[in-house]
C-alpha atoms as a PDB file:
ATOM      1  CA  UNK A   1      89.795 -20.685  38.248  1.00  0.00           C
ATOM      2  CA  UNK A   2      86.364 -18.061  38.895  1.00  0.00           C
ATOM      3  CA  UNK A   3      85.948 -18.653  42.397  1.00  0.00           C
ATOM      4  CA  UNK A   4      81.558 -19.521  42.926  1.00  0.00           C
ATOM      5  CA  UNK A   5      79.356 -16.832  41.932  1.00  0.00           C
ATOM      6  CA  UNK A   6      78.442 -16.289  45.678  1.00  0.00           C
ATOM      7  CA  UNK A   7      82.028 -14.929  46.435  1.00  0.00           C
ATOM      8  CA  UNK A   8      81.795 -12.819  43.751  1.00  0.00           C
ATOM      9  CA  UNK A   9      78.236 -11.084  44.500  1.00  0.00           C
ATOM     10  CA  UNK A  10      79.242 -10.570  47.773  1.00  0.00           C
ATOM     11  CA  UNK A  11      82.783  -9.126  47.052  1.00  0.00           C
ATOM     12  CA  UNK A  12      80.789  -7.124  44.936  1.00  0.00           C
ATOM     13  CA  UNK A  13      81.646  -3.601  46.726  1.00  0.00           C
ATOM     14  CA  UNK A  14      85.415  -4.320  45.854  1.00  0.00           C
ATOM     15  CA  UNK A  15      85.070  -4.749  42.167  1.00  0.00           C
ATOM     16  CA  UNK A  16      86.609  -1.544  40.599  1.00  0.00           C
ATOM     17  CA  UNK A  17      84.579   1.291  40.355  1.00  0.00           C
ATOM     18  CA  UNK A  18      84.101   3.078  36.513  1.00  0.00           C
ATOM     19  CA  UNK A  19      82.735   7.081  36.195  1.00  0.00           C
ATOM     20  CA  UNK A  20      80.288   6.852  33.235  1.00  0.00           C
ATOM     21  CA  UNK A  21      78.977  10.297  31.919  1.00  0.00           C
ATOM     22  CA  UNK A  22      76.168   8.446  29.287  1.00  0.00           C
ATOM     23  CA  UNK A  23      75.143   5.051  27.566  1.00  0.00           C
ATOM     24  CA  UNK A  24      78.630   5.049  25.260  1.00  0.00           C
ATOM     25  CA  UNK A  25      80.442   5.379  28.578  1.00  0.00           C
ATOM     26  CA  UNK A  26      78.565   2.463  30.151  1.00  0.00           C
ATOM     27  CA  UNK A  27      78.556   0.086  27.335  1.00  0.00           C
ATOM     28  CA  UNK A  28      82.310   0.631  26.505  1.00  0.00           C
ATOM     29  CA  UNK A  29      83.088  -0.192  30.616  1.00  0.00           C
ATOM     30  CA  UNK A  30      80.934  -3.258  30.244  1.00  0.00           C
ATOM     31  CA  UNK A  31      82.174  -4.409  27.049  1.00  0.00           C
ATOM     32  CA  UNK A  32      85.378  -6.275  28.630  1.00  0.00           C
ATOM     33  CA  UNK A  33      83.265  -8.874  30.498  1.00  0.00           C
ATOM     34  CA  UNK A  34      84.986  -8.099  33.942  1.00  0.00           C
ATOM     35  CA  UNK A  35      83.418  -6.952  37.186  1.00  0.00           C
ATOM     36  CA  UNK A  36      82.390  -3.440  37.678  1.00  0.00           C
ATOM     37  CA  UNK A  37      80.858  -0.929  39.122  1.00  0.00           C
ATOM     38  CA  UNK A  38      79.373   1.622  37.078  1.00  0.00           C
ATOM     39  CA  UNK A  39      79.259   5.300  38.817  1.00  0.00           C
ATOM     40  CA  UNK A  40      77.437   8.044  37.813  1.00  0.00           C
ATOM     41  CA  UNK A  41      78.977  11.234  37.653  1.00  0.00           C
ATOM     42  CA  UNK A  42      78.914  13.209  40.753  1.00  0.00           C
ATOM     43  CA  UNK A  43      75.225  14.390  41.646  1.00  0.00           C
ATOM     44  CA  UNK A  44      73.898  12.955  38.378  1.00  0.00           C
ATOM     45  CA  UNK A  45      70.555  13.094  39.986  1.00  0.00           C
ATOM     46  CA  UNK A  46      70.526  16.612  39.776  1.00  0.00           C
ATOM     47  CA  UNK A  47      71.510  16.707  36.424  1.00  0.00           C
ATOM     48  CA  UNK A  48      70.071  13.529  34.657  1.00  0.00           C
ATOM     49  CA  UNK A  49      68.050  12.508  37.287  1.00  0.00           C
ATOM     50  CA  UNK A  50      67.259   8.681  38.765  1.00  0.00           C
ATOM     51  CA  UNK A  51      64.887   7.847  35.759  1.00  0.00           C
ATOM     52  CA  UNK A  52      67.580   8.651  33.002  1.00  0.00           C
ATOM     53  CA  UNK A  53      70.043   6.781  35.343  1.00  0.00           C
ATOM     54  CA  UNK A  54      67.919   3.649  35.163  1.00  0.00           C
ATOM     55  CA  UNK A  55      67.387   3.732  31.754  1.00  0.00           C
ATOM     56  CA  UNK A  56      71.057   4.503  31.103  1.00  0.00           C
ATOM     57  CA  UNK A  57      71.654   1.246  32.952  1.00  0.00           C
ATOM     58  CA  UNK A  58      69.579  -0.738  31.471  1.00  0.00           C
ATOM     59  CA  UNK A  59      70.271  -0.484  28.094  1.00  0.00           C
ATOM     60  CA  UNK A  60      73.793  -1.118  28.406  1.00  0.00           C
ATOM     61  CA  UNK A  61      73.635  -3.850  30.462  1.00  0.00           C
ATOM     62  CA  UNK A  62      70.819  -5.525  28.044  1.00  0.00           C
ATOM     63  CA  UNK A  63      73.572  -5.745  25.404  1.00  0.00           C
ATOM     64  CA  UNK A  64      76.245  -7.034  28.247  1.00  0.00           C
ATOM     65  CA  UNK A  65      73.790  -9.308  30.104  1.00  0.00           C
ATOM     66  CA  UNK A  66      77.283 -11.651  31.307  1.00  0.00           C
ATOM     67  CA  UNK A  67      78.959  -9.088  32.845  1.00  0.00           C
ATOM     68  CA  UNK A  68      78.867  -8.424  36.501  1.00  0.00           C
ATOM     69  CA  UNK A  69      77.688  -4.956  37.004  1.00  0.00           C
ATOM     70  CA  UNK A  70      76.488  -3.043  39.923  1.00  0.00           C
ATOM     71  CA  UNK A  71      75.502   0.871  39.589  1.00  0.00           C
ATOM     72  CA  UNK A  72      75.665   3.714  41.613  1.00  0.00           C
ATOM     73  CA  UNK A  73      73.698   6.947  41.746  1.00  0.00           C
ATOM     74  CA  UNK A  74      75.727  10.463  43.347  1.00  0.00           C
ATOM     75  CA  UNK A  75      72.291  12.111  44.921  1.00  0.00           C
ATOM     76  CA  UNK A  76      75.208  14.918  46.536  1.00  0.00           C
ATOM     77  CA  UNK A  77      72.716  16.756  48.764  1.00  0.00           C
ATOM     78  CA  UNK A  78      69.760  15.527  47.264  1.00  0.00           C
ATOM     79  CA  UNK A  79      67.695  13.786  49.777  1.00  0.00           C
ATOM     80  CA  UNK A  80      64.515  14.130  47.907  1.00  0.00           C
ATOM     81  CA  UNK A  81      66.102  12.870  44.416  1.00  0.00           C
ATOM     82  CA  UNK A  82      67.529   9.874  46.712  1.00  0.00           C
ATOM     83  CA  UNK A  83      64.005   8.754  47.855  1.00  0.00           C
ATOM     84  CA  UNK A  84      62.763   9.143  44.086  1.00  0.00           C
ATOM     85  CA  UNK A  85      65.724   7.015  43.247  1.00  0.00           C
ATOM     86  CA  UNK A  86      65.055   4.207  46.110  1.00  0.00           C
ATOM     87  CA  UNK A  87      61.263   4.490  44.720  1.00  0.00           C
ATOM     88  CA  UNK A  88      62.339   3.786  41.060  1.00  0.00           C
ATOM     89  CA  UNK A  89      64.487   0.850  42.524  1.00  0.00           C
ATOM     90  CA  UNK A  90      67.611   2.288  42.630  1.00  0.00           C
ATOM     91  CA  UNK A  91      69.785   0.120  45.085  1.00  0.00           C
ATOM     92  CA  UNK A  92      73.187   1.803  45.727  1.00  0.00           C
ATOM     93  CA  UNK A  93      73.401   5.521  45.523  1.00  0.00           C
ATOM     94  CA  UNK A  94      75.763   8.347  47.390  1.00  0.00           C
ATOM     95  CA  UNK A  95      74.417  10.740  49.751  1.00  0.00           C
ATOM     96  CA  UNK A  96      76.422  13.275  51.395  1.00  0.00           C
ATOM     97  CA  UNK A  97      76.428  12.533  55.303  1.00  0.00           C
ATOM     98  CA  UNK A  98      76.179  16.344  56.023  1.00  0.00           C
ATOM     99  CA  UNK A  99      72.394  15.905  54.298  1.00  0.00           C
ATOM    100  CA  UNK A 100      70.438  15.943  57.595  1.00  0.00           C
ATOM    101  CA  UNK A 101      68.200  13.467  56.373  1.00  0.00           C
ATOM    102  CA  UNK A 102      70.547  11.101  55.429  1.00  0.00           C
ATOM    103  CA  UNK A 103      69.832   8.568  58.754  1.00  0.00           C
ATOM    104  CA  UNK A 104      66.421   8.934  57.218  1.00  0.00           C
ATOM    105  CA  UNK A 105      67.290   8.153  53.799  1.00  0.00           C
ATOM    106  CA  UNK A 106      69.737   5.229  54.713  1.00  0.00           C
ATOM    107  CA  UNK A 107      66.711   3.634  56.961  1.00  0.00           C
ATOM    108  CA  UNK A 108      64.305   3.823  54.233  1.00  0.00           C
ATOM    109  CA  UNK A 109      67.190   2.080  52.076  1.00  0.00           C
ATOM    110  CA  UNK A 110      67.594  -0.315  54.556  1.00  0.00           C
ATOM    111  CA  UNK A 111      64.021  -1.301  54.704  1.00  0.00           C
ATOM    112  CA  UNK A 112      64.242  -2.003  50.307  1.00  0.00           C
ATOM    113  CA  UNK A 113      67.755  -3.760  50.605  1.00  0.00           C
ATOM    114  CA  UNK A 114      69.467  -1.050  49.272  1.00  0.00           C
ATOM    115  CA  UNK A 115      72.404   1.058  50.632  1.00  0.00           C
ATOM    116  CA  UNK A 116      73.363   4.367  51.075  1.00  0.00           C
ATOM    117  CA  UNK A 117      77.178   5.534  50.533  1.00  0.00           C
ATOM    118  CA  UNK A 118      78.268   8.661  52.377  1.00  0.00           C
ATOM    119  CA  UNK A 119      81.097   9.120  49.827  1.00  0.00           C
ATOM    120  CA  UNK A 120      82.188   8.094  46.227  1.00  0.00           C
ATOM    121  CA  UNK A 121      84.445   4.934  46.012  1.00  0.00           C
ATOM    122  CA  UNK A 122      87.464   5.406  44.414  1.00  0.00           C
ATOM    123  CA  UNK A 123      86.903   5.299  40.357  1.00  0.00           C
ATOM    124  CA  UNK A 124      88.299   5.816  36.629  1.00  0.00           C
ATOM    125  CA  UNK A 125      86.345   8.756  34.933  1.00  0.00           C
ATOM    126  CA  UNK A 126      86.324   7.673  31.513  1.00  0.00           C
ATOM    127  CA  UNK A 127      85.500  11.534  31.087  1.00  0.00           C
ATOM    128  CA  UNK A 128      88.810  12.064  31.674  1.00  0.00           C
ATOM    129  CA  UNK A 129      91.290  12.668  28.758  1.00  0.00           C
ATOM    130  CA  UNK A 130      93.467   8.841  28.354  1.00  0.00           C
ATOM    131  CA  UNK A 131      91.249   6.887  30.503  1.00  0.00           C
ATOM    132  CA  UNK A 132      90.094   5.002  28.078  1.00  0.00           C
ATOM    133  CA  UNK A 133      93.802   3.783  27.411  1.00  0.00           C
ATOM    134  CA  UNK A 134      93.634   2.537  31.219  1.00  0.00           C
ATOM    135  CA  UNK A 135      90.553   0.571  31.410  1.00  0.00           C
ATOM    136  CA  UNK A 136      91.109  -2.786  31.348  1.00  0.00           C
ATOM    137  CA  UNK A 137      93.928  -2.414  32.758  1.00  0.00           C
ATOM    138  CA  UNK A 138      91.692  -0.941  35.743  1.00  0.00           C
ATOM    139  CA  UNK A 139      89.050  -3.506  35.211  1.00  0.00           C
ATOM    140  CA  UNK A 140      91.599  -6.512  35.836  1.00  0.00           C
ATOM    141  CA  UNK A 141      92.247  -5.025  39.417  1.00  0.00           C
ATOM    142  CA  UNK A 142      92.014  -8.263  41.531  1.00  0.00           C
ATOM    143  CA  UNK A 143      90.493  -8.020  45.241  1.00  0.00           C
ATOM    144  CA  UNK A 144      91.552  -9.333  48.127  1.00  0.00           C
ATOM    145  CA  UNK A 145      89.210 -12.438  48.609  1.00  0.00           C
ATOM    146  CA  UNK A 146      90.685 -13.060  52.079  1.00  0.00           C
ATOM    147  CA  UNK A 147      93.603 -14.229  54.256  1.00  0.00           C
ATOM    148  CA  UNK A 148      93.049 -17.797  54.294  1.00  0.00           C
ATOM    149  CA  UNK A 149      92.053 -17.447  50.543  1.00  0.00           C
ATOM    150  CA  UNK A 150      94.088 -17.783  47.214  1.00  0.00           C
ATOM    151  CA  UNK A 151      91.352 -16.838  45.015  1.00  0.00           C
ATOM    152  CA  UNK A 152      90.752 -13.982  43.063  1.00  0.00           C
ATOM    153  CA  UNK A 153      88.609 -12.743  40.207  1.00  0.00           C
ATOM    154  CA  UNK A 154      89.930 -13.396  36.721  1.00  0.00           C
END
């Protein structure tokens, strides 16, 4: 049995977290149906920047609309490319805490109900040679829901 779609939005920072490098990434993470997180690659703002991020996001979750997804943008040091990112209506993204602006940043955040990580959760980098092989196995990680609790995702 799913437990209600409450528990799982708001057990949504446990759902297993997935490295995606581009759209082929993304759509292949989304493609079981299970929970996830999708991760951009560390500092993708830098590289790709927020507006390719959203896009990236989009697209693949328009042809996976059924499967819980939340996304996460690495800013690294990047306080400027966060704020763009908040503006665009990015939600979750990584900021390094050693960014002295980063109280700054995570207020702003705060103020647009979004949230700023000071580190990367632990992931799968599908970049990585055989990950691929492990993904649903990854994917099918159940949470802890809770002590007094004997559901899980399935």
């Amino acid at each position: 049995m799913n437990p209600p779609a409450e528990i799982l939005q708001d057990r949504a920072d446990q759902w297993p977290a997935v490295v995606v490098h581009g759209l082929a990434h993304a759509r292949e993470a989304l493609a079981h149906g299970l929970p996830v997180i999708l991760l951009s690659a560390p500092g993708a703002a830098r590289t790709g920047g927020c507006l390719w991020w959203r896009e990236l996001i989009r697209a693949a979750t328009a042809q996976h609309p059924n499967t819980p997804c939340r996304d996460i943008l690495d800013c690294a040091d990047a306080p400027g490319l966060a704020m763009a990112a908040l503006r665009e209506g990015q939600l979750r993204l990584i900021l390094w805490p050693s960014s002295p602006a980063f109280p700054a940043v995570a207020a702003a955040a705060s103020t647009l109900g979004a949230i700023v990580l000071p580190d990367r959760p632990p992931a799968l980098d599908l970049a990585e040679r055989g990950a691929a092989r492990h993904l649903h196995a990854h994917l099918g990680k159940k949470p802890y829901l809770g002590r007094d609790s004997d559901a899980t995702l399935s």
